[in-house]
Protein backbone atom coordinates (compact mmCIF):
# COMPACT_ATOMS: atom_id res chain seq x y z
CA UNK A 1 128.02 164.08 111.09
CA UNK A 2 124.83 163.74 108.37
CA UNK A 3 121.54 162.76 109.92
CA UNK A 4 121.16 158.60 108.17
CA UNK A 5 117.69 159.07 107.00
CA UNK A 6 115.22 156.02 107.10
CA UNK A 7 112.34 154.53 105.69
CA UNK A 8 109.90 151.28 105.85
CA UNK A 9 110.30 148.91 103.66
CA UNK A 10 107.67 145.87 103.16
CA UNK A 11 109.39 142.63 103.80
CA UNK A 12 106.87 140.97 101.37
CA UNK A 13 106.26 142.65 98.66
CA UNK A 14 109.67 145.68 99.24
CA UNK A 15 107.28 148.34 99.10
CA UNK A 16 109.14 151.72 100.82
CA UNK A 17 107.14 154.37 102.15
CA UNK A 18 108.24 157.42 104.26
CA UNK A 19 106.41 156.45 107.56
CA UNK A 20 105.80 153.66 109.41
CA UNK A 21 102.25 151.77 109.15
CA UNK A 22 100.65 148.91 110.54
CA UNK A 23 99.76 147.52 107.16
CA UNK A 24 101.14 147.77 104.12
CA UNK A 25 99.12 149.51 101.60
CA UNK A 26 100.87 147.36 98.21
CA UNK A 27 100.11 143.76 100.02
CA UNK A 28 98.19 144.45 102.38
CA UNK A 29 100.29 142.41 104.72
CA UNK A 30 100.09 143.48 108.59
CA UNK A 31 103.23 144.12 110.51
CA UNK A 32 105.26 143.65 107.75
CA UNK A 33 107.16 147.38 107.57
CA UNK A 34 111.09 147.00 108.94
CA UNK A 35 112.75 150.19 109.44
CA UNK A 36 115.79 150.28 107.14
CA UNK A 37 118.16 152.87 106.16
CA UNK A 38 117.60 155.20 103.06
CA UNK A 39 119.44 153.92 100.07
CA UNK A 40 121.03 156.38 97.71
CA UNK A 41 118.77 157.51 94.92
CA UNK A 42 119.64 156.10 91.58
CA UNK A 43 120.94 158.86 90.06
CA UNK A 44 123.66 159.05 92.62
CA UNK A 45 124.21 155.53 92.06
CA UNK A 46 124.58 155.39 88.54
CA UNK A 47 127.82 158.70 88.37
CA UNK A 48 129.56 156.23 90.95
CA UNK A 49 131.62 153.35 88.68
CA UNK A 50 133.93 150.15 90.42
CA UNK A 51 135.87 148.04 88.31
CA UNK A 52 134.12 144.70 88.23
CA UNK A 53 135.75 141.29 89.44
CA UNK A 54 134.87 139.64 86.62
CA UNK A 55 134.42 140.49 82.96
CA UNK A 56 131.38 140.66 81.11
CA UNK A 57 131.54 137.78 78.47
CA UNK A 58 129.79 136.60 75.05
CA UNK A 59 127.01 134.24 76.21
CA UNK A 60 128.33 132.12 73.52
CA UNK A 61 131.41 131.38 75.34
CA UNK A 62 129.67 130.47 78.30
CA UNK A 63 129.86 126.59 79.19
CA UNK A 64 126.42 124.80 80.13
CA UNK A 65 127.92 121.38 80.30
CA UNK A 66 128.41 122.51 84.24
CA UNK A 67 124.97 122.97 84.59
CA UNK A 68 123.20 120.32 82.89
CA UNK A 69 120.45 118.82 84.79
CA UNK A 70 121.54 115.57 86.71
CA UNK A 71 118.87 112.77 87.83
CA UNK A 72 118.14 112.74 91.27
CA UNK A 73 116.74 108.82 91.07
CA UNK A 74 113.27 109.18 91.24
CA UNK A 75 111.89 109.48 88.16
CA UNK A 76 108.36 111.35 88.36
CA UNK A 77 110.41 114.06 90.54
CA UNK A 78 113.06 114.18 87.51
CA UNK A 79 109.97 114.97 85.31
CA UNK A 80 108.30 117.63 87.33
CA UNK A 81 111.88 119.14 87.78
CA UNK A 82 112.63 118.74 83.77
CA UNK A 83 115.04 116.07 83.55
CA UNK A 84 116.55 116.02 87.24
CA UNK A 85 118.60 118.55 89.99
CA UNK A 86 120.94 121.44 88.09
CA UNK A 87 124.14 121.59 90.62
CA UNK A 88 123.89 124.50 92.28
CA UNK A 89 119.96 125.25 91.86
CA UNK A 90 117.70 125.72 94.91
CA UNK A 91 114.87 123.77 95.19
CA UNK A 92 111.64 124.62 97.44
CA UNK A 93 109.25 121.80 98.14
CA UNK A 94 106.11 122.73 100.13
CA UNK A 95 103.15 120.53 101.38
CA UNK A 96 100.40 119.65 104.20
CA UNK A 97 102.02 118.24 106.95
CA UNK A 98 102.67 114.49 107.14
CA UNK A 99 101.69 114.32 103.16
CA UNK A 100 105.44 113.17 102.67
CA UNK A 101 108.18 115.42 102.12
CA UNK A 102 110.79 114.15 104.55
CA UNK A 103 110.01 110.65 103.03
CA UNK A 104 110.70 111.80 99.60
CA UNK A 105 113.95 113.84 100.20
CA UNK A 106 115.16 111.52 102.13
CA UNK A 107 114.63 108.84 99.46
CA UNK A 108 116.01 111.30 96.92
CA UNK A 109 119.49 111.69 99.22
CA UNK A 110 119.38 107.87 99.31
CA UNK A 111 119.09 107.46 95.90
CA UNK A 112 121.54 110.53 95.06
CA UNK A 113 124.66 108.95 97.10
CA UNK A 114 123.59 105.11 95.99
CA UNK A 115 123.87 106.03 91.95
CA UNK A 116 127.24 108.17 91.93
CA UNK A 117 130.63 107.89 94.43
CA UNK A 118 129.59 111.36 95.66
CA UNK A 119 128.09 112.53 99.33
CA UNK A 120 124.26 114.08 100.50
CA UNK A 121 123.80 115.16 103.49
CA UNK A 122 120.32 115.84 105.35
CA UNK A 123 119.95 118.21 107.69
CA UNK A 124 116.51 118.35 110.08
CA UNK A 125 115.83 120.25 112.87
CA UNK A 126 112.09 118.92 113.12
CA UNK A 127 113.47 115.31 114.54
CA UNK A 128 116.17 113.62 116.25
CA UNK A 129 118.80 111.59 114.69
CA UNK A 130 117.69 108.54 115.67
CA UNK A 131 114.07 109.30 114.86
CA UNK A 132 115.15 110.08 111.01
CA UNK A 133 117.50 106.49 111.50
CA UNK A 134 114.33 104.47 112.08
CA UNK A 135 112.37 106.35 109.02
CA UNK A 136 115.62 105.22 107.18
CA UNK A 137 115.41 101.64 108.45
CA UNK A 138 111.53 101.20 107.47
CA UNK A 139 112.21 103.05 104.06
CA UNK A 140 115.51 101.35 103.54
CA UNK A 141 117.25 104.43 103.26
CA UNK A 142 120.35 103.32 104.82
CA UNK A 143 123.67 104.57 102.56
CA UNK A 144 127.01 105.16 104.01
CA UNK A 145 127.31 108.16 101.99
CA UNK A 146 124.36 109.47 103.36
CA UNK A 147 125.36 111.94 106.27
CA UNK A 148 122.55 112.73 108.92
CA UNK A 149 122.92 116.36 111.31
CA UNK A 150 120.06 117.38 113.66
CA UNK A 151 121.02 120.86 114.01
CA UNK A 152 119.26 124.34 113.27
CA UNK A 153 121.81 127.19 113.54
CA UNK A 154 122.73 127.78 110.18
CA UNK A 155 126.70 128.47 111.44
CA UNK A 156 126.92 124.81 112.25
CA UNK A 157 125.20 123.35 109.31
CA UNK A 158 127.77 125.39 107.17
CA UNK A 159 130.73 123.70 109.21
CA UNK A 160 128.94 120.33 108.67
CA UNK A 161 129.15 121.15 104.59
CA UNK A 162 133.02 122.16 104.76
CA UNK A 163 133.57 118.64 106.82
CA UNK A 164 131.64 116.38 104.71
CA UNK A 165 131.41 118.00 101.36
CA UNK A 166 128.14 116.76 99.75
CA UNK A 167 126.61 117.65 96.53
CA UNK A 168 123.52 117.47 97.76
CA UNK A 169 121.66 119.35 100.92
CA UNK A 170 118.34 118.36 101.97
CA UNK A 171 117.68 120.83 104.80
CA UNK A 172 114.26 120.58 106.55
CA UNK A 173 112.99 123.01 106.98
CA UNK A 174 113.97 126.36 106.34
CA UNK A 175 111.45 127.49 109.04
CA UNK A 176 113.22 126.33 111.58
CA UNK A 177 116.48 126.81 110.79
CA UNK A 178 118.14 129.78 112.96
CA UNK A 179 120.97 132.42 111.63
CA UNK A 180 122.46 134.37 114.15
CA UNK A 181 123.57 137.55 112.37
CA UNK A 182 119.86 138.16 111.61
CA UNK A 183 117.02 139.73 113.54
CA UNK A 184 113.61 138.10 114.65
CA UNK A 185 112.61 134.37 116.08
CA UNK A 186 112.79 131.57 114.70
CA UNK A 187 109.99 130.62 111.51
CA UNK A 188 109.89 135.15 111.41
CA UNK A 189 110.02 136.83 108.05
CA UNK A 190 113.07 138.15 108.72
CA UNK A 191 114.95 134.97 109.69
CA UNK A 192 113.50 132.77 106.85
CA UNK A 193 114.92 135.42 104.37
CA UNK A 194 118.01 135.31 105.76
CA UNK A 195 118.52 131.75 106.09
CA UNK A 196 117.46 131.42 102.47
CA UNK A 197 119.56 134.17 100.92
CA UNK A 198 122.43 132.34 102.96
CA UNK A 199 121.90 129.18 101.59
CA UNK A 200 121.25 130.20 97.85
CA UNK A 201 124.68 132.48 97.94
CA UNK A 202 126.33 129.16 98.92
CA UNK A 203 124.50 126.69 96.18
CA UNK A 204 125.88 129.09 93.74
CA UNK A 205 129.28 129.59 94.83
CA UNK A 206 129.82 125.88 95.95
CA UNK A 207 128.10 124.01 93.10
CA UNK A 208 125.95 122.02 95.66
CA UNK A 209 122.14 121.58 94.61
CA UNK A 210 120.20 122.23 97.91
CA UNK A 211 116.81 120.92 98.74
CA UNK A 212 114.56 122.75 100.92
CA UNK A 213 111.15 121.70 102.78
CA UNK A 214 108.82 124.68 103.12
CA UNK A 215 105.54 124.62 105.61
CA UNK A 216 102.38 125.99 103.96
CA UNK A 217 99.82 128.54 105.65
CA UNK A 218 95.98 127.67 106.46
CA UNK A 219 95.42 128.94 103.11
CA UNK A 220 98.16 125.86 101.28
CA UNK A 221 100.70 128.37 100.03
CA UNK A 222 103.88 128.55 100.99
CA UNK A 223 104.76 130.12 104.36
CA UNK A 224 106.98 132.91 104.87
CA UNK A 225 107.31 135.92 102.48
CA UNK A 226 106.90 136.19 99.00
CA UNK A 227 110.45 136.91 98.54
CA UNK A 228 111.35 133.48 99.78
CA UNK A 229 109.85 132.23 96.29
CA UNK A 230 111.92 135.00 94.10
CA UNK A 231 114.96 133.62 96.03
CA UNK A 232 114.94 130.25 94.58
CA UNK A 233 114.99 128.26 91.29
CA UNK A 234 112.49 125.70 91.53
CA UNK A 235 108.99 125.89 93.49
CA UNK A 236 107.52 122.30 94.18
CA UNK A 237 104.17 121.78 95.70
CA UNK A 238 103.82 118.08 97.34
CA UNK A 239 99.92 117.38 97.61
CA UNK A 240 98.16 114.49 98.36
CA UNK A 241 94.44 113.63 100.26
CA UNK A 242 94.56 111.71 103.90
CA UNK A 243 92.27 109.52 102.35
CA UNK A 244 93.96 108.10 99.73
CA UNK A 245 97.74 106.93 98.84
CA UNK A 246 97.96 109.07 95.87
CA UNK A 247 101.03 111.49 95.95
CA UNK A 248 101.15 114.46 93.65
CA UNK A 249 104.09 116.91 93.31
CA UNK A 250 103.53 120.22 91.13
CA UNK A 251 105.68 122.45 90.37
CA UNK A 252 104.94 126.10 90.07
CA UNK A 253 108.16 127.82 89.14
CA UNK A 254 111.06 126.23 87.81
CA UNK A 255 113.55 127.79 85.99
CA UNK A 256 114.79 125.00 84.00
CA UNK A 257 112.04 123.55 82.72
CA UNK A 258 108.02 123.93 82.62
CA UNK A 259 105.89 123.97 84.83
CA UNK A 260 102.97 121.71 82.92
CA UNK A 261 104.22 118.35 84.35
CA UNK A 262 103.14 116.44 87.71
CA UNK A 263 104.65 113.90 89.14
CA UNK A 264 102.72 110.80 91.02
CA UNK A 265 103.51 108.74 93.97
CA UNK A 266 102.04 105.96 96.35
CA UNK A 267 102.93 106.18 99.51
CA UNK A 268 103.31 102.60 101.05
CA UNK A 269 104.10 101.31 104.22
CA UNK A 270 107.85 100.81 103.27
CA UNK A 271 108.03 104.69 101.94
CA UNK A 272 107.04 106.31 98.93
CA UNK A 273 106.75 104.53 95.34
CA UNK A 274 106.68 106.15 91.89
CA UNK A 275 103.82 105.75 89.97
CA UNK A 276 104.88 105.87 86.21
CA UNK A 277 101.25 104.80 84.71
CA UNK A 278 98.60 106.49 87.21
CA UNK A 279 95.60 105.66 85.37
CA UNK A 280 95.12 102.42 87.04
CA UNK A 281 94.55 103.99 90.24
CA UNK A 282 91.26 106.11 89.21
CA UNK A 283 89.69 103.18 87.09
CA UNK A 284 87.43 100.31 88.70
CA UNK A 285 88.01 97.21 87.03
CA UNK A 286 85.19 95.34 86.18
CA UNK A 287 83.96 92.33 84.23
CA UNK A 288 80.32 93.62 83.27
CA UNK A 289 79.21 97.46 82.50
CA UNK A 290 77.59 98.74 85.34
CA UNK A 291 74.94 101.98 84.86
CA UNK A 292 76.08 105.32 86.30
CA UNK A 293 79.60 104.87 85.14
CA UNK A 294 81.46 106.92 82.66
CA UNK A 295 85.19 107.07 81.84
CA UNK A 296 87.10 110.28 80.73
CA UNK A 297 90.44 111.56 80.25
CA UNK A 298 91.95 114.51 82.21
CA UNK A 299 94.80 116.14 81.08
CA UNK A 300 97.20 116.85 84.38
CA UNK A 301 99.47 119.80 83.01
CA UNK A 302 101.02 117.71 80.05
CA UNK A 303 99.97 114.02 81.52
CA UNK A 304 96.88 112.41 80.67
CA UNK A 305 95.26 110.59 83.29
CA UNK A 306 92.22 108.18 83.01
CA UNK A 307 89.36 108.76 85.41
CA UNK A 308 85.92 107.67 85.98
CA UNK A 309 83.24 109.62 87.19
CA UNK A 310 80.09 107.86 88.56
CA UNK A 311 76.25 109.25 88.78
CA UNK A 312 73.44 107.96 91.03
CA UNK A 313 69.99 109.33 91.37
CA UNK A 314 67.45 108.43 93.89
CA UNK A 315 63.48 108.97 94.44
CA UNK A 316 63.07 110.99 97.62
CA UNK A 317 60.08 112.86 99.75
CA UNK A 318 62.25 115.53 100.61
CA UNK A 319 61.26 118.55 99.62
CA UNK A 320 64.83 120.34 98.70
CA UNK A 321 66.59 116.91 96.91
CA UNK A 322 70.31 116.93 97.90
CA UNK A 323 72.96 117.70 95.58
CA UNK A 324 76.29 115.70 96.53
CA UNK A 325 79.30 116.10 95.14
CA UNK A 326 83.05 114.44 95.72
CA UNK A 327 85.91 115.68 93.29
CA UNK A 328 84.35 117.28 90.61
CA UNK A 329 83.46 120.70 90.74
CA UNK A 330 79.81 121.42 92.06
CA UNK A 331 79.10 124.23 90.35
CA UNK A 332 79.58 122.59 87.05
CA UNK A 333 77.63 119.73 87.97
CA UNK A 334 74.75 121.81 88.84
CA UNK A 335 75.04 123.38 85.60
CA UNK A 336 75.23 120.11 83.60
CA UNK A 337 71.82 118.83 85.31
CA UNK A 338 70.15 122.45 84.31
CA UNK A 339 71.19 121.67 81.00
CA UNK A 340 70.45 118.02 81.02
CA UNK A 341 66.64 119.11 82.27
CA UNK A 342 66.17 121.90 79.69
CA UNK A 343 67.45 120.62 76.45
CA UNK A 344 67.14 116.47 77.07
CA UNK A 345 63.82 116.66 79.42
CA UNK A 346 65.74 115.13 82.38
CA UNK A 347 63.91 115.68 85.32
CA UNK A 348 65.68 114.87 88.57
CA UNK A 349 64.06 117.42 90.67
CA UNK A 350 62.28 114.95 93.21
CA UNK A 351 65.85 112.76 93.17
CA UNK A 352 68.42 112.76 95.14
CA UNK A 353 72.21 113.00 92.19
CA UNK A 354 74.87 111.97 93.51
CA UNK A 355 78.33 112.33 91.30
CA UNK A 356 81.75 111.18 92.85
CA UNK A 357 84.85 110.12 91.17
CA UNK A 358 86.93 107.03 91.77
CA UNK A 359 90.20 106.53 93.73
CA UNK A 360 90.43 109.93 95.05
CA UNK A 361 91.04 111.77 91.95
CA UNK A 362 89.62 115.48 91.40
CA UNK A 363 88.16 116.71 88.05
CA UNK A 364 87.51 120.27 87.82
CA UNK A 365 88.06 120.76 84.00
CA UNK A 366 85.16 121.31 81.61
CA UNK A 367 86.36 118.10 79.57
CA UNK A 368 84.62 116.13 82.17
CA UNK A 369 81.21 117.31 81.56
CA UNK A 370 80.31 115.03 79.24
CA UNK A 371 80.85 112.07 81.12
CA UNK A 372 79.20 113.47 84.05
CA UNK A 373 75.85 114.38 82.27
CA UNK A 374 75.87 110.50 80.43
CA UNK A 375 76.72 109.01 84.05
CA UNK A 376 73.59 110.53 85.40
CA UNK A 377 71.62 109.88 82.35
CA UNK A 378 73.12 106.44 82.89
CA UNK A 379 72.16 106.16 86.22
CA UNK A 380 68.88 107.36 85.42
CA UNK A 381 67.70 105.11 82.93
CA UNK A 382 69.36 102.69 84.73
CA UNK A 383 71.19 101.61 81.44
CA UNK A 384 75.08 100.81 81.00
CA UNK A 385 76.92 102.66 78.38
CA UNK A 386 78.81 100.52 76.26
CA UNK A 387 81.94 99.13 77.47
CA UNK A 388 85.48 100.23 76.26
CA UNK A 389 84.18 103.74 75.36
CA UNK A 390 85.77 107.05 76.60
CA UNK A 391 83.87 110.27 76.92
CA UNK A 392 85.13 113.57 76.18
CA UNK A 393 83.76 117.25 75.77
CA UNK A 394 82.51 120.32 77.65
CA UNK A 395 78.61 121.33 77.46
CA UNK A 396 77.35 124.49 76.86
CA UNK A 397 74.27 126.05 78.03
CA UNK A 398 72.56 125.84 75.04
CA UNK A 399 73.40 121.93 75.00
CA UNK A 400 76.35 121.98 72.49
CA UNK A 401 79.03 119.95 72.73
CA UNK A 402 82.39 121.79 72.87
CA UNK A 403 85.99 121.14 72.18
CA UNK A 404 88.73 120.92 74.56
CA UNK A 405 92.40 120.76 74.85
CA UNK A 406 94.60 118.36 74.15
CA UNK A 407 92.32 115.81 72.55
CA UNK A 408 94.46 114.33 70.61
CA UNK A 409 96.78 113.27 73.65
CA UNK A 410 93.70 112.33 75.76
CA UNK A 411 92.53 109.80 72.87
CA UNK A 412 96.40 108.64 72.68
CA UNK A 413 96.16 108.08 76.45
CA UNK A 414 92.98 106.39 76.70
CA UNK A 415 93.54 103.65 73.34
CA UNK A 416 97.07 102.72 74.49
CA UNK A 417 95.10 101.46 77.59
CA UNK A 418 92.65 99.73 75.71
CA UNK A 419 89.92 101.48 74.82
CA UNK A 420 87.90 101.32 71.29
CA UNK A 421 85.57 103.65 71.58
CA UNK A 422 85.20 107.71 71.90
CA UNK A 423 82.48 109.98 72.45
CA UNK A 424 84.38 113.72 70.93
CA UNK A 425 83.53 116.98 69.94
CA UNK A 426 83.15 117.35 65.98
CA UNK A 427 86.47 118.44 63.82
CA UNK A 428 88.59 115.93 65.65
CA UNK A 429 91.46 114.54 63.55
CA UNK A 430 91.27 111.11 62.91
CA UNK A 431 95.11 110.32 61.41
CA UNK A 432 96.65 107.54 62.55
CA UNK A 433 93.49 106.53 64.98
CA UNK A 434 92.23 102.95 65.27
CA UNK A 435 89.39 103.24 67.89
CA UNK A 436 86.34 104.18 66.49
CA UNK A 437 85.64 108.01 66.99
CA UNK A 438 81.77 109.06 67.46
CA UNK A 439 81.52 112.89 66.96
CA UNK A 440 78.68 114.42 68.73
CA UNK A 441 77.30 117.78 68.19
CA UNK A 442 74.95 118.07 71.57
CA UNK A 443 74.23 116.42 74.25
CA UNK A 444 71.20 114.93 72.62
CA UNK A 445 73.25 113.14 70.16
CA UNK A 446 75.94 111.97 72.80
CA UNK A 447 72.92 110.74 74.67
CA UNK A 448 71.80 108.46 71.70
CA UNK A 449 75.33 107.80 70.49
CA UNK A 450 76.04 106.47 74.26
CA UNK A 451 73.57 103.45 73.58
CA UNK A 452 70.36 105.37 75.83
CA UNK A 453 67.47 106.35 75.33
CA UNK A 454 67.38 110.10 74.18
CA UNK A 455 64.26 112.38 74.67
CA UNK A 456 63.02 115.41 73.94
CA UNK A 457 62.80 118.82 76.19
CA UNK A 458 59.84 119.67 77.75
CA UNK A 459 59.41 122.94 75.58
CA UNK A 460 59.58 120.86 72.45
CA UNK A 461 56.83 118.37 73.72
CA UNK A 462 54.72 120.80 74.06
CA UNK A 463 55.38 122.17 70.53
CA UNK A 464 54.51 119.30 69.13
CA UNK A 465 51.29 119.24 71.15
CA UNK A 466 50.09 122.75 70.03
């Protein structure tokens, strides 16, 4: 009888090499090499020929009808997923623990039996039944064609499909779900491919769309091998701060759709609330301008989203002034104050700046820099810019004031809500616009454009001096 021969094969990345090591040299993953048997080589493979079970045909002929998208009832999830759940898709939704997920799924199996005569049925093997009943209760959740199982061997959950028939899963989570054919523990690399490949060979020959919750590492990405992302459709990321409400679901692979679009929830105390016009939430209403204050537009993937960024500075005796910074990138604020001190002669360097944003929302785009430098100039003076304007652009080193994408969506954004007024880049076009657009070349120009007082570097002081 032939000798099998063997080899180690990565079960992250499927690198193979001839002997066994502790870490893989492609990934660099430790304890990640499974012995497996050698596979023919493809040479061998490609002489042998089996009559296939079903024909090649035109793609013309194909019918997509079957897999048109269908809406799940939640309508910023049917935008991130591009117009709803295709029957028979797999769809991965990760997240920080407690941010949501079982709320939302279980909303979205509420919503799927409540809209159509057809079944859903959610699977968990985190909680009890009667813990998921009382979520259901405070969420009103309650359907009769909603079908609750607290199991985790993946045997059983198929029986419960061939019993109840749904065209929905939710199963949470695939971590700790349990095949028995397969090798490893529970939440292992090996079992969390196998439970997946199970369950996406059954969405495809059952028709059922199946909805999976994924844990994420220390590091936010999604927990098990990278294979586990190849093996389904649709990639969601759930992400949300502790401190705030605001609920934000991304999606970073989808293969029906794009990828650009986010989707925004609230969570309440009776569940989890769509939020079709998010704006609202990162804008302080006021009656009178208030210095420090700027308002900006940040573009979201495709979504445009209102913020407002706020600057304070403060005299201090310290000798090292502090720097503090909440949601907006540091780094780019510590450039815009360089910039701000050697082309505009604003010297903060025995203040304390302090730039935040409001209601929890993060800017790290360059189109915020503008309204970040005039909120500290703002603050500085101690001089309100003029109400109803919106600030856009990204600042150079030398000063200049640059373009940035999507403008023409960002001003859309920001007049439908009101506004009459726009600090932009030069070469905007001004079709169909009826808010009064102020282009500014540099930051010495947005400055005076603003309604403060603009001065002159230090260098050019002394110039004038000489």
């Amino acid at each position: 009888m032939a000798k099998v021969k063997t080899l180690y094969r990565c079960s992250s990345c499927q690198h193979e090499v001839a002997k066994w090591v502790g870490r893989c040299p492609e990934c660099a993953g430790w304890g990640t090499m499974d012995e497996v048997a050698a596979t023919a080589t493809a040479a061998a493979v490609g002489r042998r020929a089996m009559l296939p079970s079903t024909a090649a045909a035109p793609i013309s002929s194909i019918d997509s009808k079957t897999t048109r998208a269908r809406s799940t009832g939640v309508s910023e999830l049917d935008r991130v997923l591009g117009g709803g759940i295709v029957p028979g898709s797999v769809v991965l939704l990760s997240g920080e623990p407690g941010v949501g997920k079982s709320t939302l799924l279980l909303e979205v199996a509420h919503r799927w039996a409540r809209q159509r005569d057809e079944r859903s049925l959610y699977v968990t093997a985190e909680e009890s039944a009667g813990q998921v009943r009382l979520r259901a209760d405070r969420t009103d959740a309650v359907h009769e064609r909603v079908y609750l199982a607290a199991e985790s061997d993946l045997a059983t959950i198929f029986g419960h499909v061939d019993q109840v028939k749904p065209t929905l899963l939710v199963v949470d989570s695939v971590q700790t779900m349990l095949a028995a054919d397969a090798d490893g523990v529970m939440g292992g690399v090996t079992q969390v491919k196998a439970v997946t490949a199970a369950l996406t060979s059954m969405a495809k020959s059952s028709g059922i769309a199946v909805l999976l919750v994924g844990h994420v590492t220390k590091d936010g990405a999604v927990a098990g091998p990278r294979t586990l992302e190849h093996l389904v459709d649709v990639v969601l990321q759930f992400e949300g701060d502790k401190h705030s409400t605001l609920r934000m679901v991304r999606g970073i692979k989808n293969r029906f759709g794009s990828t650009d679009e986010v989707g925004c929830f609230e969570m309440r105390e009776n569940g989890i609330a769509c939020v079709d016009d998010p704006s609202g939430l990162f804008l302080h209403h006021r009656g009178v301008a208030v210095p420090g204050t700027a308002v900006t537009v940040a573009m979201d993937g495709k979504r445009p989203m209102l913020g407002e960024v706020q600057g304070l500075t403060v005299d201090t005796q310290v000798p090292a002034p502090r720097r503090a910074v909440s949601g907006l990138d540091y780094n780019r604020v510590a450039m815009v104050l360089a910039v701000l001190q050697s082309r505009c002669g604003l010297y903060v360097g025995k203040q304390d700046v302090y730039a935040a944003t409001v209601g929890g929302m993060r800017l790290a785009e360059p189109a915020a820099d503008l309204a970040v430098a005039l909120a500290i100039v703002s603050a500085h003076q101690d001089r309100a810019l003029r109400p109803g304007m919106v600030i856009l652009g990204e600042v150079g080193l030398a000063g200049e004031v640059r373009r940035v994408a999507g403008l023409t969506r960002r001003l859309a954004e920001a007049e439908r809500l009101g506004f009459t007024e726009a600090l932009v880049p030069p070469g905007v076009d001004r079709a169909g616009r009826t808010m009064t657009l102020r282009e500014v070349s540099d930051l010495g120009a947005a400055i005076a454009a603003g309604g403060l007082r603009r001065r002159r570097a230090k260098a050019q002081v002394e110039a004038v001096g000489d």
